[in-house]
Each structure stands twice: as structure tokens, then as C-alpha cells.
N, C-alpha and C. Protein backbone atom coordinates (compact mmCIF):
# COMPACT_ATOMS: atom_id res chain seq x y z
N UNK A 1 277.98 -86.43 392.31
CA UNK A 1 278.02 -85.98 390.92
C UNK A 1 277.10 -84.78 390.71
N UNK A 2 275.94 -85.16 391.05
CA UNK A 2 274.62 -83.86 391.17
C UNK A 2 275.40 -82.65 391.69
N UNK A 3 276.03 -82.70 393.00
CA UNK A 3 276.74 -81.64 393.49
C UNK A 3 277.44 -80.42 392.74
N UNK A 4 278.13 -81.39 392.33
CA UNK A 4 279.02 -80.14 391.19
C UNK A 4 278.28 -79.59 390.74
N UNK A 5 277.22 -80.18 389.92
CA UNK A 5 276.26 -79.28 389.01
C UNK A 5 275.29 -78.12 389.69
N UNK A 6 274.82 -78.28 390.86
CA UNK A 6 273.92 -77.43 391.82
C UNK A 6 274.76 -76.11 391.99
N UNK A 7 276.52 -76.71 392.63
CA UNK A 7 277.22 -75.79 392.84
C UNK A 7 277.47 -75.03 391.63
N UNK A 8 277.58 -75.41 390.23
CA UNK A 8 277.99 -74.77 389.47
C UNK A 8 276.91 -73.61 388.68
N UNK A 9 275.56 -74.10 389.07
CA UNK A 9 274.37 -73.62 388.69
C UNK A 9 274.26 -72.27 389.74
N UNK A 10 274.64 -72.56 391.32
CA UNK A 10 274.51 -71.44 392.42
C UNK A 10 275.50 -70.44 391.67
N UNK A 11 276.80 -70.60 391.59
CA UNK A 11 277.63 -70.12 391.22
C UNK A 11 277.88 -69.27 389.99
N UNK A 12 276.98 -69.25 388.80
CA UNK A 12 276.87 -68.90 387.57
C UNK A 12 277.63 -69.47 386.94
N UNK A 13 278.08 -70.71 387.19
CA UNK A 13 279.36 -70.93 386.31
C UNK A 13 278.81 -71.77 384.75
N UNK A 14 278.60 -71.17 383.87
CA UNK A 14 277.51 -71.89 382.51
C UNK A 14 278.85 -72.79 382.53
N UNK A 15 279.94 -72.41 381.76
CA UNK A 15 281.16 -73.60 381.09
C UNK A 15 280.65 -74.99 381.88
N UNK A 16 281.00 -74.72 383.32
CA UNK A 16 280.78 -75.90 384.21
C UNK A 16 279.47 -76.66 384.18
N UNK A 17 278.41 -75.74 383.80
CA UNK A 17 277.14 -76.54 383.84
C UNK A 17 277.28 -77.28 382.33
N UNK A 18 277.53 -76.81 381.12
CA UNK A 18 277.48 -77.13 380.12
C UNK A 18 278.05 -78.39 379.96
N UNK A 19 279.21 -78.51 380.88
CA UNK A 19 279.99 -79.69 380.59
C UNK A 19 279.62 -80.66 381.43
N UNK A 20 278.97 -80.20 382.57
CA UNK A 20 278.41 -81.50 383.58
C UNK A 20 277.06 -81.79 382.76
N UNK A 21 276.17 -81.60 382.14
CA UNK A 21 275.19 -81.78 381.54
C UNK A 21 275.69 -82.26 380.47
N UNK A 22 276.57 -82.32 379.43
CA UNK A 22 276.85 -82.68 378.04
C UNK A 22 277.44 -84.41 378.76
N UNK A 23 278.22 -84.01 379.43
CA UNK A 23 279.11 -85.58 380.07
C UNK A 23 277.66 -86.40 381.22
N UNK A 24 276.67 -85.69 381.79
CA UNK A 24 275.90 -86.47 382.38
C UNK A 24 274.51 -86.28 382.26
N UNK A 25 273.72 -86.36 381.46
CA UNK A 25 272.80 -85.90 380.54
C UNK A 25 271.69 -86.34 381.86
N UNK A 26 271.77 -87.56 382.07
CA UNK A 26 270.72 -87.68 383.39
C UNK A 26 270.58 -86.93 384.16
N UNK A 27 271.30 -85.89 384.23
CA UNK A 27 271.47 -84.97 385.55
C UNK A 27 270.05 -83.87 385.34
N UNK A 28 270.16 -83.52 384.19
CA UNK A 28 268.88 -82.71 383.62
C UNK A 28 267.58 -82.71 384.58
N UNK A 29 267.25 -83.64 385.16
CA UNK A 29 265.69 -83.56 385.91
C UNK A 29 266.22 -84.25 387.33
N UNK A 30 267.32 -84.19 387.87
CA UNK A 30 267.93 -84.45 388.76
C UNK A 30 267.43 -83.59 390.15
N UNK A 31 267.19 -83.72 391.35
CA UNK A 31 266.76 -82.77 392.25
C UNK A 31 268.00 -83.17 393.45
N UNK A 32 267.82 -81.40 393.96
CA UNK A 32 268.75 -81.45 394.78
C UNK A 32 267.96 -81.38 396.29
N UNK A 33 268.60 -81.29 397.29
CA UNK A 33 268.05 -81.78 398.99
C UNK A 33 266.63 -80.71 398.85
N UNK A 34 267.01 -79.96 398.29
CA UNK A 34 265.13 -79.21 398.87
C UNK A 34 264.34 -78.96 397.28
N UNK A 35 264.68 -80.07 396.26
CA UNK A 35 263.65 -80.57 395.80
C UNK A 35 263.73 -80.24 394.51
N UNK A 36 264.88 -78.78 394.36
CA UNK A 36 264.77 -78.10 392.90
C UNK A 36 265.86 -78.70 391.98
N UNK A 37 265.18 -78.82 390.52
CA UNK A 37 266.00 -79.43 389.38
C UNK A 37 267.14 -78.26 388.94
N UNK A 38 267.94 -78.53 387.60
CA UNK A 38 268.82 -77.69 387.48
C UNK A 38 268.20 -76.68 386.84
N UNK A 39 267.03 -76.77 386.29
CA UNK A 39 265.91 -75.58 385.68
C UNK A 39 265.58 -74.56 386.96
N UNK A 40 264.95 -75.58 387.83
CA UNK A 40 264.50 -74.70 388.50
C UNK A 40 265.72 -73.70 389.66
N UNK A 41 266.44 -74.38 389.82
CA UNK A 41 267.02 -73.48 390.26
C UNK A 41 268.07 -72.34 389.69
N UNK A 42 268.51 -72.95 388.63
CA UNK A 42 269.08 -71.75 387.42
C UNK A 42 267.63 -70.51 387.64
N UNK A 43 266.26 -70.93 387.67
CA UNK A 43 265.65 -69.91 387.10
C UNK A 43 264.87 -69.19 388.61
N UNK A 44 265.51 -69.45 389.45
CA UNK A 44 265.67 -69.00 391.02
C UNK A 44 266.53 -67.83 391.12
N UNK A 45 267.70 -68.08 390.59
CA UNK A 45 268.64 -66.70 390.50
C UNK A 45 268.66 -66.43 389.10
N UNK A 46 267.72 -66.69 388.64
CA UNK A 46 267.57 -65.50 387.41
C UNK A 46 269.31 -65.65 386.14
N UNK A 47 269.79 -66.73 386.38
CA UNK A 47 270.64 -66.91 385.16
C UNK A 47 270.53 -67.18 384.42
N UNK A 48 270.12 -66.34 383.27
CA UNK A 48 269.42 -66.51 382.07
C UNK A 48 270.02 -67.27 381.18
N UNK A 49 271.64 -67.09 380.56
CA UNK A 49 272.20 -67.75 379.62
C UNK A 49 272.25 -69.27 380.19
N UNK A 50 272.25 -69.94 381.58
CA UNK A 50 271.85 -71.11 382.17
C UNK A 50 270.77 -71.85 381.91
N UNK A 51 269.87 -70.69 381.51
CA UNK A 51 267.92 -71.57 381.76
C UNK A 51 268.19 -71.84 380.00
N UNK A 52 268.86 -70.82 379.45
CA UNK A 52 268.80 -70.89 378.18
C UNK A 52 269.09 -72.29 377.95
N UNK A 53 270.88 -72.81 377.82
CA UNK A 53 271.05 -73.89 377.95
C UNK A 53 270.36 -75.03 379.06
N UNK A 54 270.04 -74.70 379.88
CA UNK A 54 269.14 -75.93 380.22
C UNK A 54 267.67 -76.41 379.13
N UNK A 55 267.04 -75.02 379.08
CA UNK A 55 265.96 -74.97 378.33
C UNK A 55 266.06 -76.17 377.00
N UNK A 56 267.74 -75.64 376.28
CA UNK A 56 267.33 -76.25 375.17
C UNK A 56 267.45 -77.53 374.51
N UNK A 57 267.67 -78.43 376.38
CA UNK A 57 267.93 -79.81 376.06
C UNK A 57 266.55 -80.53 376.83
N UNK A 58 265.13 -79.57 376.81
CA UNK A 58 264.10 -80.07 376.68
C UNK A 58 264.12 -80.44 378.23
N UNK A 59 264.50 -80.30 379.22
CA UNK A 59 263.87 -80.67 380.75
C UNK A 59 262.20 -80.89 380.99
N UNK A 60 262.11 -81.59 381.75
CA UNK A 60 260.53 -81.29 382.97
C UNK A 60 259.93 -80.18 383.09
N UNK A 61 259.56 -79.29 382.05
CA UNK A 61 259.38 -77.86 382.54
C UNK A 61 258.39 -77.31 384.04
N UNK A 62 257.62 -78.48 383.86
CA UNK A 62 256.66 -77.90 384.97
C UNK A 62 257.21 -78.73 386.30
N UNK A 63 258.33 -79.07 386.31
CA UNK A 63 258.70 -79.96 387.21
C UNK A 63 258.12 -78.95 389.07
N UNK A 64 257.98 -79.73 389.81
CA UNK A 64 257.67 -78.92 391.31
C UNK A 64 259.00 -79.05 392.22
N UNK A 65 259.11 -78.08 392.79
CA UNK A 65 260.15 -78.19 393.99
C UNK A 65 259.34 -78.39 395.44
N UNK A 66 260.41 -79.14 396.13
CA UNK A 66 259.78 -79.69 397.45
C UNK A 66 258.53 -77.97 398.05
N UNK A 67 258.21 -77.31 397.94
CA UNK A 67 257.37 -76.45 398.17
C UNK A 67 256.22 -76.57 397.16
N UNK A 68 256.32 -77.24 396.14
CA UNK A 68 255.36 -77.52 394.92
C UNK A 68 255.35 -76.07 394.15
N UNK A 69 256.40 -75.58 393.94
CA UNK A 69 256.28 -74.89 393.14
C UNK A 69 257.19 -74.81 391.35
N UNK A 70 256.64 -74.38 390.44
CA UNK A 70 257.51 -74.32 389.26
C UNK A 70 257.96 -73.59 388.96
N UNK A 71 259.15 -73.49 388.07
CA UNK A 71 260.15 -72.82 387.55
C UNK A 71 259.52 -71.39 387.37
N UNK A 72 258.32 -71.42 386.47
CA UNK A 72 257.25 -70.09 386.01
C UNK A 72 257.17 -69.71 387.76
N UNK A 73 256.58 -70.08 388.56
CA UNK A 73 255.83 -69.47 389.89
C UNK A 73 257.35 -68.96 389.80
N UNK A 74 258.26 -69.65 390.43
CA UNK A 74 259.36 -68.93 390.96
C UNK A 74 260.30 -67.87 390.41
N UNK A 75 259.88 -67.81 388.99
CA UNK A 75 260.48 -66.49 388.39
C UNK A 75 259.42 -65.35 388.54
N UNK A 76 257.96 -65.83 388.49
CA UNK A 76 257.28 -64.60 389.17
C UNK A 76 257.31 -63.89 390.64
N UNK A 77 257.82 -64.44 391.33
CA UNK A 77 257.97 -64.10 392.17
C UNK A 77 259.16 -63.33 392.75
N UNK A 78 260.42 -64.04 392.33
CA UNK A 78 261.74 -63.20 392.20
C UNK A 78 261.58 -62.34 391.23
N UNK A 79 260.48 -62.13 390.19
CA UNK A 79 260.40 -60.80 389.21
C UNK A 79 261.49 -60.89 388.41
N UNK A 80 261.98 -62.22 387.76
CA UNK A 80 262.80 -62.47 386.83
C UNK A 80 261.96 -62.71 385.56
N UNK A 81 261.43 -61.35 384.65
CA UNK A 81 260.97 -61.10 384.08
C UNK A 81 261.06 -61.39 382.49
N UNK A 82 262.82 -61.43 382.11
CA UNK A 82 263.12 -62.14 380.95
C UNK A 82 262.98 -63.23 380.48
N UNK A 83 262.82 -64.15 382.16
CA UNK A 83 262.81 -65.86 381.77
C UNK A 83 261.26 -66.19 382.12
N UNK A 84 260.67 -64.95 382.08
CA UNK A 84 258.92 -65.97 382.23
C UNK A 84 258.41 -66.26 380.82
N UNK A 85 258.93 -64.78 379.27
CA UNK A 85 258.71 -65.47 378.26
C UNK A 85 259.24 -66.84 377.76
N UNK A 86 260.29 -67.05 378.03
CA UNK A 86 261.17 -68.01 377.75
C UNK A 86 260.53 -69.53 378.30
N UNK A 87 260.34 -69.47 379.60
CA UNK A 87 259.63 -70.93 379.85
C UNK A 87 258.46 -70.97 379.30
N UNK A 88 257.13 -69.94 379.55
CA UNK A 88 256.09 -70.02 378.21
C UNK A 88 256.54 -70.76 377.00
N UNK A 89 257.32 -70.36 376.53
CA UNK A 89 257.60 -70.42 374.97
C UNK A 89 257.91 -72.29 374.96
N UNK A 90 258.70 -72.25 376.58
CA UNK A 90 258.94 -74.11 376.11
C UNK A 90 257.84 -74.94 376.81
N UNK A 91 256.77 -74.34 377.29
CA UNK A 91 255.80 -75.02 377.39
C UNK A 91 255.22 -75.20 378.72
N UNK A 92 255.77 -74.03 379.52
CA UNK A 92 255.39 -73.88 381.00
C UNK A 92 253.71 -73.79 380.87
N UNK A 93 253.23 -74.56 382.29
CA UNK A 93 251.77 -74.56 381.72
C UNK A 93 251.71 -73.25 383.36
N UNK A 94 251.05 -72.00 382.55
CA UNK A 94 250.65 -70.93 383.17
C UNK A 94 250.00 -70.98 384.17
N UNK A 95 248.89 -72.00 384.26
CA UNK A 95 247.83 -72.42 385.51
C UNK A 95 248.30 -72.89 386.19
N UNK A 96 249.68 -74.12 386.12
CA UNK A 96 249.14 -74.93 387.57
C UNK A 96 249.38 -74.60 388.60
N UNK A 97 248.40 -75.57 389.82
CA UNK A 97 248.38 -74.71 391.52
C UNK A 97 249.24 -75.27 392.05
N UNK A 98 250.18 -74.80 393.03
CA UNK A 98 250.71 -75.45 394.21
C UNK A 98 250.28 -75.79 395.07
N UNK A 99 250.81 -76.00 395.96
CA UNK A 99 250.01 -76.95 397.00
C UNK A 99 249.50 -76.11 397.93
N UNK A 100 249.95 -74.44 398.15
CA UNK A 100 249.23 -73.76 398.60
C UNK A 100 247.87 -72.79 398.23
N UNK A 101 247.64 -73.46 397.05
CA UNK A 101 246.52 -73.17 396.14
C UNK A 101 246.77 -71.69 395.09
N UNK A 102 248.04 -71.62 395.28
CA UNK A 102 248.80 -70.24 394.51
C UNK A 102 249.13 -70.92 392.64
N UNK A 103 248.99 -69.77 391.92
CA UNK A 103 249.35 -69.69 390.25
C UNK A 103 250.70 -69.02 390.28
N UNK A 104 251.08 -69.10 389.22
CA UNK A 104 252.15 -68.01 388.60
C UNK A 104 251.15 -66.77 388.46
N UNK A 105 250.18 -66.13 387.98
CA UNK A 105 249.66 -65.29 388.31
C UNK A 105 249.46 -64.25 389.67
N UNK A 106 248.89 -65.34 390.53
CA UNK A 106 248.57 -65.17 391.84
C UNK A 106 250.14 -64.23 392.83
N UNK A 107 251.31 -65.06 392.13
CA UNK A 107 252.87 -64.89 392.44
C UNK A 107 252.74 -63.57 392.45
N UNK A 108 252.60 -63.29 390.51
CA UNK A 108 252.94 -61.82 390.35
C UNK A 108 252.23 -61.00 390.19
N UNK A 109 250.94 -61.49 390.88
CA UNK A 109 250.10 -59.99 391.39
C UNK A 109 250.58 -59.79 393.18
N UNK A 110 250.93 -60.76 394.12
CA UNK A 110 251.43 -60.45 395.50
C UNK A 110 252.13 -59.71 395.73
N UNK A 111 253.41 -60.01 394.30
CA UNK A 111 254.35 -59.24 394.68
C UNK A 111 254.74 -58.44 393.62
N UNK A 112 253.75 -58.05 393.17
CA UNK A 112 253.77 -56.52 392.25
C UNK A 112 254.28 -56.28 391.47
N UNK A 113 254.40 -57.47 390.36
CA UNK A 113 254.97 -57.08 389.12
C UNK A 113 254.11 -57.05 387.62
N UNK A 114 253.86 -56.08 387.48
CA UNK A 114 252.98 -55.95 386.28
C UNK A 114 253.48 -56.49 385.13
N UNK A 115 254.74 -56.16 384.67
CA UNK A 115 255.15 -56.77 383.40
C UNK A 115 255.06 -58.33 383.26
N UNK A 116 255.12 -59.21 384.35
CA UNK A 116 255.01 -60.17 384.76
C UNK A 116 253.24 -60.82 384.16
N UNK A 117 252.72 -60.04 385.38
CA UNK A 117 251.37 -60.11 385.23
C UNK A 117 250.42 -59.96 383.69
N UNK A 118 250.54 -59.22 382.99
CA UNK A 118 250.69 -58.89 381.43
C UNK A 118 250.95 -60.01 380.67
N UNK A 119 252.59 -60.80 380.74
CA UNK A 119 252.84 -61.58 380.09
C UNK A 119 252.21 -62.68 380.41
N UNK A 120 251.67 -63.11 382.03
CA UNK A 120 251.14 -64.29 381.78
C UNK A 120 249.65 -64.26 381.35
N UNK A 121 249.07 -63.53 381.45
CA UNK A 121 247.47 -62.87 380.63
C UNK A 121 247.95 -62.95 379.62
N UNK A 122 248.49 -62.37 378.93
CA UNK A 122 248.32 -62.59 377.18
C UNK A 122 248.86 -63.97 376.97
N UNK A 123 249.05 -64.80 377.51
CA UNK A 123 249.29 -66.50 377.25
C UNK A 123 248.48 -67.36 378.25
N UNK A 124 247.73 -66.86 378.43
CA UNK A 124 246.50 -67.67 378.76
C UNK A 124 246.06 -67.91 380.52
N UNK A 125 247.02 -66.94 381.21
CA UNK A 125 246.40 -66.98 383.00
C UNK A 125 245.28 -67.01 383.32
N UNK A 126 244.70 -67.88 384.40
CA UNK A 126 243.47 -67.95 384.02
C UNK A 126 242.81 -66.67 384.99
N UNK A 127 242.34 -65.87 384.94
CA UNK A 127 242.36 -64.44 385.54
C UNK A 127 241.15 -64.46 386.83
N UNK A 128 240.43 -65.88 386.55
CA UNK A 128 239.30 -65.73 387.04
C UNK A 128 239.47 -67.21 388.51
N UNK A 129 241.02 -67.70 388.28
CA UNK A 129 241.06 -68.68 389.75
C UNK A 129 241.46 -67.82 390.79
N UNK A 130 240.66 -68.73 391.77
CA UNK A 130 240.47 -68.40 393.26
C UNK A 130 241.81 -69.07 393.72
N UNK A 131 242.53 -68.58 394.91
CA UNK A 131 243.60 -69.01 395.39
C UNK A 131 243.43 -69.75 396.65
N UNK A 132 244.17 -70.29 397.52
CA UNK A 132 243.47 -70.91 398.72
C UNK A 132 242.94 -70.19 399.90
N UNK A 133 242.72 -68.97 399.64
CA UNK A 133 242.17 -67.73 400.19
C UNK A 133 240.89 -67.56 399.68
N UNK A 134 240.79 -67.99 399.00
CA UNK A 134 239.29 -67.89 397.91
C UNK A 134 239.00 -66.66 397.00
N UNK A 135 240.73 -65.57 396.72
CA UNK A 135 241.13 -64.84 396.31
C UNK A 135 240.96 -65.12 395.33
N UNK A 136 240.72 -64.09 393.76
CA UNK A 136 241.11 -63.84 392.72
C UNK A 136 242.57 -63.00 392.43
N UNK A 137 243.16 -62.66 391.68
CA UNK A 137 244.49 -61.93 391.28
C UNK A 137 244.07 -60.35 391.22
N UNK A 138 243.12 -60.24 390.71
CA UNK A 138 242.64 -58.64 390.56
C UNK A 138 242.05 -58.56 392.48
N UNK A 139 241.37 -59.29 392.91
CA UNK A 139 241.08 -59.17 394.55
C UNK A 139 241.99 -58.66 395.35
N UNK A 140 243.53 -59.42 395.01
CA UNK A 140 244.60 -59.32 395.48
C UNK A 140 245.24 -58.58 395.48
N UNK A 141 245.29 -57.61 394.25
CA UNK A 141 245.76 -56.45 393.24
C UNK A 141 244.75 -55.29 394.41
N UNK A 142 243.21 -55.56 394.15
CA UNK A 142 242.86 -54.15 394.90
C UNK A 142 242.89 -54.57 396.53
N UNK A 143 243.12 -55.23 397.02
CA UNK A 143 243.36 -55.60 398.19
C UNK A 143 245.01 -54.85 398.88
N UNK A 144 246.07 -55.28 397.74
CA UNK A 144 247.45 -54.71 398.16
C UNK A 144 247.63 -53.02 397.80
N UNK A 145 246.30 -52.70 396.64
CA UNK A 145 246.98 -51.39 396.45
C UNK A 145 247.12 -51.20 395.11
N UNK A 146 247.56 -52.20 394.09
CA UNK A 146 248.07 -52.60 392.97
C UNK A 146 247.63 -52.07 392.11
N UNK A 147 247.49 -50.93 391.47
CA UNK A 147 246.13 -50.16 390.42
C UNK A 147 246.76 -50.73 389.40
N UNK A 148 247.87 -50.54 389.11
CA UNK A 148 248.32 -51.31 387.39
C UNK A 148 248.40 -52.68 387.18
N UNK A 149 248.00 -53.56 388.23
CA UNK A 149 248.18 -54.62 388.06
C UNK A 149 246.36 -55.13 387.84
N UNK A 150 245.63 -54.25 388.51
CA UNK A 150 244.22 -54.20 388.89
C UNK A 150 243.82 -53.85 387.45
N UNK A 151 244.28 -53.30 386.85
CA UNK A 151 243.72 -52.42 385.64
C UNK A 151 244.36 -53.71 384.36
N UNK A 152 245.55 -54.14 384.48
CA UNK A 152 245.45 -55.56 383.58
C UNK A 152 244.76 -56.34 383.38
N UNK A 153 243.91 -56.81 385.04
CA UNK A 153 243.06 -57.84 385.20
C UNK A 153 241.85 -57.62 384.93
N UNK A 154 241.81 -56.28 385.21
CA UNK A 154 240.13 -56.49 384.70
C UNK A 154 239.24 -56.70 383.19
């Protein structure tokens, strides 16, 4: 049953998700073989009108995928930039660590997205955690090169 829905989530297909979610409502915090819910992986490939409707039947937001990461880390990182306000807004908590001692911050200062970086600072990143490197985000920033991301953080 989960199946359809994963496939229909890989696929962009909203109609199909809409209707496997309206007819199987449990499916919502459901995980598939490597760990991700239908949030998190809608917000893996960046299908926005998907996260939308997932969003607005209240999911697990901070749920972890078998890598321990959340929906927020993993849109910073793919630099799916529209849906990092969007999980904020439903209550993504900005700080938490994975299991490799990485933030949503930490994400999108590695991989160089300022607009990213910005939005999670003005909602509360905590600017000043160490990563399991014993890194800060601005460290990381002048470490890769990053002047606009360096110049947010400080």
C-alpha cells in the first residue's frame, strides 16, 4: 500500500498522492526501506505543491530518515530553497543534530547556499554550534571560500 504512495511521491504525481493519503491517512508518517516519510521525501525532490499538501495534514515534521536527517537538513542541502520557509513556518525545529553532528545550517553553509543560510538565521540557527568537526558554520564558510555566506554569519 505504502508503495504506491512513495512511487507516486518519486514520480510527481500530487492527484495520486492526494488520493492515497485522503483514502489512507496512516500513510502520512509511514517510512519507506531507507527510512524517509512522505514529507521527507516529497521535500528531497523539491515538489513543492506535494510538501504543500503533505504539510497541511500536519505530519512529523522533524521526523529523521535512516541517515538521521530532516526534511529542513535535506532541503538545505539539495538548495530547495522555497520549501525551507515553508517547513519553518510548520514548525521545523532549525537546530536539531544528526547523527553526524551536522544542522540545517551547517548543510547550507557546505554547500553554498546563502539564501538558505539567511533564512535559517533570521528564524533562529544557532550560528554559534560546533559540528562533529568541532566546526562552526562561519569556520566552514571561511574554510570553503564562502564570503557571502561568511558575511551572514558573522
Amino acid at each position: 500500500m505504502s508503495e504506491k504512495l512513495f512511487y507516486s511521491i518519486r514520480n510527481n504525481e500530487l492527484e495520486s498522492v492526494i488520493q492515497e493519503l485522503t483514502q489512507n491517512p496512516d500513510l502520512l508518517n509511514v517510512k519507506d526501506q531507507r527510512g524517509s516519510t512522505p514529507l521527507l521525501l516529497a521535500t528531497y525532490y523539491g515538489f513543492e505543491d506535494i510538501v504543500d499538501f503533505i504539510l497541511s495534514l500536519n505530519p512529523v515534521i522533524d521526523e529523521k530518515d535512516g541517515s538521521g536527517n530532516t526534511a529542513l537538513m535535506g532541503v538545505c542541502f539539495k538548495g530547495h530553497e522555497a520549501i525551507v520557509q515553508r517547513l519553518i513556518d510548520a514548525g521545523a525545529d532549525v537546530n536539531i543534530v544528526n547523527g553526524m553532528g551536522g544542522t540545517a545550517l551547517t548543510f547550507a553553509t557546505m554547500f553554498n547556499k546563502p539564501g538558505i543560510v539567511k533564512v535559517l538565521v533570521d528564524n533562529g540557527a544557532d550560528k554559534t554550534f560546533k559540528d562533529g568537526r568541532g566546526m562552526t558554520s562561519l569556520d566552514i564558510a571561511q574554510a570553503q571560500g564562502f564570503s557571502e555566506i561568511a558575511e551572514i554569519l558573522k
